[in-house]
Protein backbone atom coordinates (compact mmCIF):
# COMPACT_ATOMS: atom_id res chain seq x y z
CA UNK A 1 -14.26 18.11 -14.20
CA UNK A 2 -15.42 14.67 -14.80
CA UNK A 3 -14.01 12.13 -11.66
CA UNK A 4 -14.22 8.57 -12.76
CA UNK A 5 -14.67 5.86 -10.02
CA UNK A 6 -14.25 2.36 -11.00
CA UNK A 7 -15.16 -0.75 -9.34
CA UNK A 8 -11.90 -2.50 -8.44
CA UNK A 9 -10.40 -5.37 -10.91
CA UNK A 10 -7.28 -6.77 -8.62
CA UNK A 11 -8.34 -10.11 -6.92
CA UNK A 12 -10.01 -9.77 -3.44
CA UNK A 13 -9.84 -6.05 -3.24
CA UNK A 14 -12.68 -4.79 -2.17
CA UNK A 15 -12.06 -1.18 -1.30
CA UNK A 16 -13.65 1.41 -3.71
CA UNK A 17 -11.94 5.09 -3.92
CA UNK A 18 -14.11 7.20 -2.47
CA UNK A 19 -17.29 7.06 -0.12
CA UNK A 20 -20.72 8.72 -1.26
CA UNK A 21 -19.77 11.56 1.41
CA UNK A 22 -16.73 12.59 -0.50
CA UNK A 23 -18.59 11.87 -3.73
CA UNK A 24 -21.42 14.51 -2.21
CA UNK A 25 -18.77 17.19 -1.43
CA UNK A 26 -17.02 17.21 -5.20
CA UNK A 27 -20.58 17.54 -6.43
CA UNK A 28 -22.01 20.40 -4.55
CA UNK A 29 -18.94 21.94 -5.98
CA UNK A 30 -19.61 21.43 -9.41
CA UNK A 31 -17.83 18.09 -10.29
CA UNK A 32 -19.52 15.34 -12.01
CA UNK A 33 -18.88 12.02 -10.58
CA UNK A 34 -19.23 8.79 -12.69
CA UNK A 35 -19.52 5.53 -10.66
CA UNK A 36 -18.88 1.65 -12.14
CA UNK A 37 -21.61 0.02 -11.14
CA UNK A 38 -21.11 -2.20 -7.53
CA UNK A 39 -17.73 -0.14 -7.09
CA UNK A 40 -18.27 0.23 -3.25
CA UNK A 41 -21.09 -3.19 -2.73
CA UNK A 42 -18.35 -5.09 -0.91
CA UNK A 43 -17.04 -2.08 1.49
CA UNK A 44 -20.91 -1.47 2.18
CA UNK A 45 -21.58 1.61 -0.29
CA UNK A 46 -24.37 0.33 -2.94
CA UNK A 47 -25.10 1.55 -6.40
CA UNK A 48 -28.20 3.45 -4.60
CA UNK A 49 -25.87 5.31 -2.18
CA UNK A 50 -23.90 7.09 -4.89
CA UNK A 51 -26.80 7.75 -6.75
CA UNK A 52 -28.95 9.54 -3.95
CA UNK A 53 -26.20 12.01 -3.89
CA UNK A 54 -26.35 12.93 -7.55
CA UNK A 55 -23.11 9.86 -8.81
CA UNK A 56 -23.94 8.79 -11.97
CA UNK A 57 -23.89 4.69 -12.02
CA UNK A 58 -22.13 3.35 -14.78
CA UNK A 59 -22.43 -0.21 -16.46
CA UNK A 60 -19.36 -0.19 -18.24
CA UNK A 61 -15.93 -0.30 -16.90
CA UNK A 62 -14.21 1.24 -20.46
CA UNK A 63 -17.10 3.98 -20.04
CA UNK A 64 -15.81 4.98 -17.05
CA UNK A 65 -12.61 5.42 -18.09
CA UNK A 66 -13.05 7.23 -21.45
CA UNK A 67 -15.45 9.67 -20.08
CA UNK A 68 -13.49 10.99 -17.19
CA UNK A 69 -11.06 12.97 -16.75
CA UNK A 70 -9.53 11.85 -13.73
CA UNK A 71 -10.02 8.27 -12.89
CA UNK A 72 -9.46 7.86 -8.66
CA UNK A 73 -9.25 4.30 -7.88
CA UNK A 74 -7.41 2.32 -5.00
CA UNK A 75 -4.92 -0.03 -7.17
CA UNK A 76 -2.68 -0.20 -10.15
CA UNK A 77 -4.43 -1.23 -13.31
CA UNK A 78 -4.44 -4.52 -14.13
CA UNK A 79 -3.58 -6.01 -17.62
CA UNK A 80 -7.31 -5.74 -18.42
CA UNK A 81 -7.94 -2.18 -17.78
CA UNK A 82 -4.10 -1.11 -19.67
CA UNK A 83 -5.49 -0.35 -22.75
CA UNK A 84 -7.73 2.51 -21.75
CA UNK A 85 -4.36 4.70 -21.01
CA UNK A 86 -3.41 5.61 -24.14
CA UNK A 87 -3.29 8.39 -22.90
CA UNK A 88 -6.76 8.23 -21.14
CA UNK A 89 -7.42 10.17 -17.92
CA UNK A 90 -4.84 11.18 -15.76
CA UNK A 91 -4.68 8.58 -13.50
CA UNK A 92 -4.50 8.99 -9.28
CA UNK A 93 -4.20 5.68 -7.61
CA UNK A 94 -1.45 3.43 -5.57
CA UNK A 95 0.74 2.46 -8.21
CA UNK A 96 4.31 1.26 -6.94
CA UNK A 97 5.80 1.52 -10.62
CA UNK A 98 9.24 0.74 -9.52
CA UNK A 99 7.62 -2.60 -9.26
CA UNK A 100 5.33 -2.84 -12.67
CA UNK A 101 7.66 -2.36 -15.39
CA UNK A 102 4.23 -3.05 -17.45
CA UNK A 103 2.17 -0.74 -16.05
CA UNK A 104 5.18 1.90 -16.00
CA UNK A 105 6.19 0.81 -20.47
CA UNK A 106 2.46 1.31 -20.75
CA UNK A 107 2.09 5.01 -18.78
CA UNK A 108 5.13 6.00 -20.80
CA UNK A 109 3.88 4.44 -24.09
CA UNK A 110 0.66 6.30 -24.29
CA UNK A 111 2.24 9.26 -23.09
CA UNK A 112 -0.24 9.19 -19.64
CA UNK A 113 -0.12 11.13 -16.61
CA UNK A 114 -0.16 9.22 -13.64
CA UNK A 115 0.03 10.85 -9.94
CA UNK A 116 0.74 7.80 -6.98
CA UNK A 117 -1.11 7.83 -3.75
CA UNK A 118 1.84 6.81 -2.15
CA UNK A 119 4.08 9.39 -3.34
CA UNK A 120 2.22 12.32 -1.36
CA UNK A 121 4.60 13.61 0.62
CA UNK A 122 4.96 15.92 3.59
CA UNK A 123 7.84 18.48 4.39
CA UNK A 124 8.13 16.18 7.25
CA UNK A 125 8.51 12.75 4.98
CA UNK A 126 5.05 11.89 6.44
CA UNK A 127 3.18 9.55 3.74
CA UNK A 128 -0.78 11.16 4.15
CA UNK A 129 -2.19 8.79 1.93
CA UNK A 130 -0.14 5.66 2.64
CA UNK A 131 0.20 5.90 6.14
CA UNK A 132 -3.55 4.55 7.21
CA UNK A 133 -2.89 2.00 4.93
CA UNK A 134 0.46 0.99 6.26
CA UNK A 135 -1.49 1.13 9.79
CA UNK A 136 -4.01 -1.37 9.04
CA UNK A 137 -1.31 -3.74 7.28
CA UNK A 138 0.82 -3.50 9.98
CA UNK A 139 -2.22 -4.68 12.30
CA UNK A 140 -3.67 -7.04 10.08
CA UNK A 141 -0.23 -8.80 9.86
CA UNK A 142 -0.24 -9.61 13.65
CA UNK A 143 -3.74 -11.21 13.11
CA UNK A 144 -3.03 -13.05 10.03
CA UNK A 145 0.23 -14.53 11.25
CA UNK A 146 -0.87 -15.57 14.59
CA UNK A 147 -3.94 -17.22 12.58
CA UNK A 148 -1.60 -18.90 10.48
CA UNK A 149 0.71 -20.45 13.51
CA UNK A 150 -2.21 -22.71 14.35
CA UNK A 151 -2.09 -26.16 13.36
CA UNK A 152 -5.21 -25.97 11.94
CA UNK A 153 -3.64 -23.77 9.28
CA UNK A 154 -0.24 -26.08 8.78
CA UNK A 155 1.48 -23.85 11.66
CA UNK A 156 4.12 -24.41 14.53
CA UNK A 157 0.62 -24.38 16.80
CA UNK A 158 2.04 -21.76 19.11
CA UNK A 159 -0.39 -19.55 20.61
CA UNK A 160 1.30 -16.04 20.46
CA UNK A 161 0.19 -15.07 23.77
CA UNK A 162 1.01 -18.18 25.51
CA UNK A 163 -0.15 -18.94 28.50
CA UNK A 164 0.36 -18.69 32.62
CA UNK A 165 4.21 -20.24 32.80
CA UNK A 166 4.21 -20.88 29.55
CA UNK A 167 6.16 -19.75 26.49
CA UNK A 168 5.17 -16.57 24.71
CA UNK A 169 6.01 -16.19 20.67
CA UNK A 170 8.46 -13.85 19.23
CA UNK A 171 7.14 -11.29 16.98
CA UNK A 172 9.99 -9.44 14.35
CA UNK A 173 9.51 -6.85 12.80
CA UNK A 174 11.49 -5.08 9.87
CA UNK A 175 10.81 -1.57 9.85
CA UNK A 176 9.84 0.99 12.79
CA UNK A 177 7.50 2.66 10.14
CA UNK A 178 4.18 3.16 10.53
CA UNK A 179 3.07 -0.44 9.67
CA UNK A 180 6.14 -1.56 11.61
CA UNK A 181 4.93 0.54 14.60
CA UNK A 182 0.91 -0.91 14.33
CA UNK A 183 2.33 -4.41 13.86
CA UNK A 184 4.63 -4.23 17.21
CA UNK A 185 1.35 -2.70 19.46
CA UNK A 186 -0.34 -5.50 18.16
CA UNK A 187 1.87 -8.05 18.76
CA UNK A 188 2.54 -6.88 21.92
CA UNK A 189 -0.85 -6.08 22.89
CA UNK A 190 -1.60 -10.15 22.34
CA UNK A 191 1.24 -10.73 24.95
CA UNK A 192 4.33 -11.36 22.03
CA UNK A 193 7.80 -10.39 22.74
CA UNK A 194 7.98 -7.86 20.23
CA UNK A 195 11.94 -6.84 18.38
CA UNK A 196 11.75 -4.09 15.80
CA UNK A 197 14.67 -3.54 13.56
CA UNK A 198 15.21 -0.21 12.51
CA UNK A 199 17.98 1.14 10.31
CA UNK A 200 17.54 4.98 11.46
CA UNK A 201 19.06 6.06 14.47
CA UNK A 202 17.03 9.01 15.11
CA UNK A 203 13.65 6.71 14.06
CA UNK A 204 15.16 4.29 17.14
CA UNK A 205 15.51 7.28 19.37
CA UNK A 206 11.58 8.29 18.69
CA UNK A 207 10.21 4.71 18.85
CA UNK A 208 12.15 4.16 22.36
CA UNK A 209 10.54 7.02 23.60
CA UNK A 210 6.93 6.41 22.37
CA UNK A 211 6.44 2.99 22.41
CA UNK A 212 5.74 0.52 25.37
CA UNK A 213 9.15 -0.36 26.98
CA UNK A 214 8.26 -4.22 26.61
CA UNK A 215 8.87 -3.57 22.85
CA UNK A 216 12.40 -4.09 21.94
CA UNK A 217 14.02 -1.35 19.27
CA UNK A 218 17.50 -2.21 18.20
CA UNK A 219 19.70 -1.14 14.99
CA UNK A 220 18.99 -3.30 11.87
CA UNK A 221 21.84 -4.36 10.75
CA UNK A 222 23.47 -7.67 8.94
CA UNK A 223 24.77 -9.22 12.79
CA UNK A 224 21.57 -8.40 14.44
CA UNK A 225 19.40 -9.69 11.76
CA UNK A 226 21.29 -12.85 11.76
CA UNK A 227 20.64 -13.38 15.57
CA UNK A 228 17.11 -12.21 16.01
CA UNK A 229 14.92 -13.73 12.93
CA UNK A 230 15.93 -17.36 13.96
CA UNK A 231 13.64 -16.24 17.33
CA UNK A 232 11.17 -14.99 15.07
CA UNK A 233 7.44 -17.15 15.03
CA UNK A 234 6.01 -14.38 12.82
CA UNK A 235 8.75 -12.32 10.79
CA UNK A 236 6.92 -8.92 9.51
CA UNK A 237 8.49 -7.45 6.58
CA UNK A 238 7.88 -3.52 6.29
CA UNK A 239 10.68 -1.93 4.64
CA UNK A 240 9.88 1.13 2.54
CA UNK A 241 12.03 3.33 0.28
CA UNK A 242 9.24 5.48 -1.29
CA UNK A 243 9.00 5.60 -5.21
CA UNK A 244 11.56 2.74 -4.78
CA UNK A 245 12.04 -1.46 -5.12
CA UNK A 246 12.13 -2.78 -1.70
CA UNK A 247 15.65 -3.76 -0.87
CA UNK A 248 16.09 -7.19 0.32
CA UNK A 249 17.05 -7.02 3.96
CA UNK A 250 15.97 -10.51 4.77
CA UNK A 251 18.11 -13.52 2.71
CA UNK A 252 17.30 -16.75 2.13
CA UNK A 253 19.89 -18.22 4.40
CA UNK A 254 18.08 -16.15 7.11
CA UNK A 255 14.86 -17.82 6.14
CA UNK A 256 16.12 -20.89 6.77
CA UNK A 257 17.32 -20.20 10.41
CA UNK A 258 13.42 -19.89 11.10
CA UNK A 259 11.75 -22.24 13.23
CA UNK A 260 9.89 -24.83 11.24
CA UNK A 261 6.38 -23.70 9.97
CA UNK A 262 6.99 -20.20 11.56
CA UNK A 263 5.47 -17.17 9.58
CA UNK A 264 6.75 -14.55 7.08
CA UNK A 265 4.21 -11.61 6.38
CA UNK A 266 5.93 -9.74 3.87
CA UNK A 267 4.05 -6.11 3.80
CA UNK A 268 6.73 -4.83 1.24
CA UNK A 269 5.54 -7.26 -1.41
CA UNK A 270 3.77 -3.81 -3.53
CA UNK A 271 7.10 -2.49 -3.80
CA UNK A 272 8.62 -6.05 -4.68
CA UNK A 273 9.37 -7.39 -1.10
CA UNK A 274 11.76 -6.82 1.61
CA UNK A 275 12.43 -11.13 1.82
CA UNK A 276 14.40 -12.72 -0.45
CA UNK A 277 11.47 -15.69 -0.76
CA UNK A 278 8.81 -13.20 -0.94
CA UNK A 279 6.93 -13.53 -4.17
CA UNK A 280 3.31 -11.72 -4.94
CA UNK A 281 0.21 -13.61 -3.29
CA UNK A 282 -3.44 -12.71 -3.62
CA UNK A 283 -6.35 -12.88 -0.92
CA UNK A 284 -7.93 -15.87 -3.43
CA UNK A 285 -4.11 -17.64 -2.79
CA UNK A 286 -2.62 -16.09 0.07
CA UNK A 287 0.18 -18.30 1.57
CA UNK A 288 2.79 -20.53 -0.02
CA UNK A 289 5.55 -22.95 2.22
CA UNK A 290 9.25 -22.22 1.01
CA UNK A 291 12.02 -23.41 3.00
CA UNK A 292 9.37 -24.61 5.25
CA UNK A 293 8.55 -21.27 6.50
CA UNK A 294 4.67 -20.48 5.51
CA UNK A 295 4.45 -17.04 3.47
CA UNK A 296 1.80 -15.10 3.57
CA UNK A 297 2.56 -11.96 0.82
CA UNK A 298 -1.09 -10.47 -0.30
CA UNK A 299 0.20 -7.27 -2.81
CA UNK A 300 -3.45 -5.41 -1.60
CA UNK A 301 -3.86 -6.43 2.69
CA UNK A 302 -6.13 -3.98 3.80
CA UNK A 303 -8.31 -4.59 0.91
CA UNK A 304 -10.02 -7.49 3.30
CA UNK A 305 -11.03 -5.03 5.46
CA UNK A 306 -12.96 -3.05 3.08
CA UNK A 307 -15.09 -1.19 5.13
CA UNK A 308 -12.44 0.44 7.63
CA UNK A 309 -9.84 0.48 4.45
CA UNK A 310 -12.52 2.68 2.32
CA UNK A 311 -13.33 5.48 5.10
CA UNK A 312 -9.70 5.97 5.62
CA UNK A 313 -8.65 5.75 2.31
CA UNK A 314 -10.95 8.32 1.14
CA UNK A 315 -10.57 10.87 3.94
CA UNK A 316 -7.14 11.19 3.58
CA UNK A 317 -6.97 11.33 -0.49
CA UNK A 318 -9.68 13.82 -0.68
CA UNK A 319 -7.99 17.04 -0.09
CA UNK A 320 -5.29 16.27 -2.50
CA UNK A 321 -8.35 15.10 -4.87
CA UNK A 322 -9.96 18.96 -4.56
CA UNK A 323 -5.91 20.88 -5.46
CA UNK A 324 -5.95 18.29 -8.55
CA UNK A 325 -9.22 19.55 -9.81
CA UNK A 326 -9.09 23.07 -8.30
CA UNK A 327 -8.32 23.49 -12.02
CA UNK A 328 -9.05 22.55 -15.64
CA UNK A 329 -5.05 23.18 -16.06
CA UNK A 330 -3.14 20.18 -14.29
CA UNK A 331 0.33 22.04 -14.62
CA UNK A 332 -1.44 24.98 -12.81
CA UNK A 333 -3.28 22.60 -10.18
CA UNK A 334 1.15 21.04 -9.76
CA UNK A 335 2.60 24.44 -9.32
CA UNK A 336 0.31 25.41 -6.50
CA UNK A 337 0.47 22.39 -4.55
CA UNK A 338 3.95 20.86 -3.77
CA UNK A 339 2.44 17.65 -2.02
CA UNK A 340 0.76 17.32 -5.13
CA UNK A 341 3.20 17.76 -7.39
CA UNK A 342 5.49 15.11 -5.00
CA UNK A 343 3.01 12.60 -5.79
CA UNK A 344 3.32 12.70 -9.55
CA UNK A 345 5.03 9.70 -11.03
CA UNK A 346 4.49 9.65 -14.83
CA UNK A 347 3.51 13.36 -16.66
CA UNK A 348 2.19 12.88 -20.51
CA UNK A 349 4.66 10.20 -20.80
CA UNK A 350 7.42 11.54 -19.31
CA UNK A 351 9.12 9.42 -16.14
CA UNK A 352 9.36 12.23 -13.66
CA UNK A 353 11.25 10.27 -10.22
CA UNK A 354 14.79 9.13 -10.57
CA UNK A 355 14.47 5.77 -9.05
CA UNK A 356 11.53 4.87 -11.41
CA UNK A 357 13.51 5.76 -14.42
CA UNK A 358 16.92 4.11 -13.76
CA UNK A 359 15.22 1.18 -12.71
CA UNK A 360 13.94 0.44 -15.91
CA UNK A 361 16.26 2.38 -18.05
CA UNK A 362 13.85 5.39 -18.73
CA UNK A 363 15.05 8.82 -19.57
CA UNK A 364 14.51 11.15 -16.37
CA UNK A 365 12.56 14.42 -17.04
CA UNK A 366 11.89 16.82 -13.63
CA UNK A 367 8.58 17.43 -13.36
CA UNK A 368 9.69 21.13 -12.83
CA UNK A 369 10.80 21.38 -16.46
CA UNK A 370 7.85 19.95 -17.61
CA UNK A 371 5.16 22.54 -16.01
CA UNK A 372 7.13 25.57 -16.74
């Protein structure tokens, strides 16, 4: 088969979809691999990389994508890159559709086929491909809002860590996922009092166990909310329902009961945001003041760590990358691979997950009809 790779479009992302190591292995194997030219320059992988491995480098964007067969990139498309889906490759990327009703009219439009990284799932609800992700968002949020609380930056000027008798910052957290979880060591490893929220009873049970027991884990819930964001000098938004709009858990009247020029990360913002003030943000624009609370919601975080993003990225899409092109027959490559099949969002037009289609008034087809 024919893997397209092509060189990210979405402001500040610098991530490319797969490393010239993975690009090696589908080639010894009999793949051809086309590369946009510069796709992986800003996570460290040059043109020459690719191409000492046997890629073929690519000029053209719209080359890329109506020569391949499977196009493997990091992010949605954006406007500029819509038109090449009618239907185009099948597509395997993050996506969030229950958040791009233009991407999703578009998918269904040109009758596409579009798989989501983020809807790989495990029998145990374990998100492969999202999880590293969610890891180094959760981390990066800790560094970006205690960045943003210096003055220097329009903050409170609390140092999150404090000092010897002095005052240490609060750091909440919404969400004992796995960005929730890498936020809260984080936090805590920089000397914050750290309060997750966390609606799950049996997720509180596991977190209590395996996390350090200076790291508070309580129920979320409407009282609790209301009494521990006003402590909050960084408020870390991490709420995910997969395939799903984020539901707002955080209101506006909440925002308000924040300190003055405390700090909102908003990690939910691809699936819409879990904050009722969240709106979309790039890494160009990052942060906006509303109700005097500085936002900071980037819709691609670990895209400014490119280099780290990239290797994990890749490593953890690949194997689902070799069952999608174990064969020319996509229905064939679904049946035999039920984490594969969980991931697929659109098939040849059709919207295959419930909460994608009601949320934009699509018909729902199972998938399982479909590839009969």
């Amino acid at each position: 088969m024919i893997i397209g790779v092509p060189k990210e479009s979405k402001p500040g992302e610098g991530r490319v979809s797969l490393t010239p190591a993975n690009v090696e292995d589908l080639l010894q194997i009999g793949h051809k691999v086309l590369i946009e030219s510069n796709a992986g320059k800003i996570a460290g992988f040059p043109n020459n990389k690719y191409a000492e491995v046997g890629a073929k480098i690519i000029d053209n964007k719209k080359d890329v994508y109506i020569n391949a067969d499977i196009v493997v990139k990091v992010k949605e498309p954006i406007k500029e890159e819509l038109n090449f889906f009618n239907p185009g490759p099948i597509l395997f990327s993050f996506l969030h559709l229950a958040a791009n009703k233009e991407l999703t009219n578009t998918l269904v439009n040109g009758k596409s086929t579009a798989l989501a990284f983020e809807s790989v799932r495990l029998e145990d609800g374990q998100l492969p491909i999202l999880m590293p992700m969610s890891e180094i968002a959760g981390r990066m949020a800790v560094i970006v809002g205690a960045n943003l609380l210096s003055k220097i930056n329009q903050g409170s000027g609390l140092l999150l860590g404090g000092s010897a008798g002095i005052h240490h910052g609060y750091v909440v957290i919404i969400g004992g996922g796995s960005a929730g979880c890498s936020a809260a060591l984080a936090a805590y490893g920089l000397g914050a009092h750290v309060i997750i929220l966390e609606k799950d009873i049996s997720r509180i049970r596991y977190l209590n166990d395996t996390l350090p027991k200076g790291i508070t884990v309580i129920k979320s819930n409407t009282r609790n909310l209301i009494e521990c964001i006003p402590l909050a000098d960084i408020l870390i938004g991490t709420v995910l329902i997969p395939n799903s709009k984020a539901p707002r858990i955080v209101s506006r009247d909440m925002v308000k009961s924040m300190r003055s020029k405390s700090i909102i990360v908003d990690i939910s913002i691809d699936q819409g945001g879990c904050i009722e003030t969240s709106r979309p943000t790039n890494h160009d624009n990052p942060t906006y003041v509303e109700e005097n609370i500085i936002h900071y919601c980037v819709t691609n975080m670990p895209g400014a760590y490119p280099r780290t993003s990239t290797e994990a990225l890749s490593e953890n899409l690949f194997p689902y990358l070799l069952e999608l092109t174990s064969n020319d027959n996509i229905k064939e490559s679904l049946r035999r691979s039920p984490f594969l099949k969980e991931s697929v969002n659109i098939f040849k037009g059709n919207v295959v997950k419930k909460s994608i289609a009601n949320e934009f008034g699509f018909n729902f087809n199972p998938l399982e009809d479909l590839i009969k």
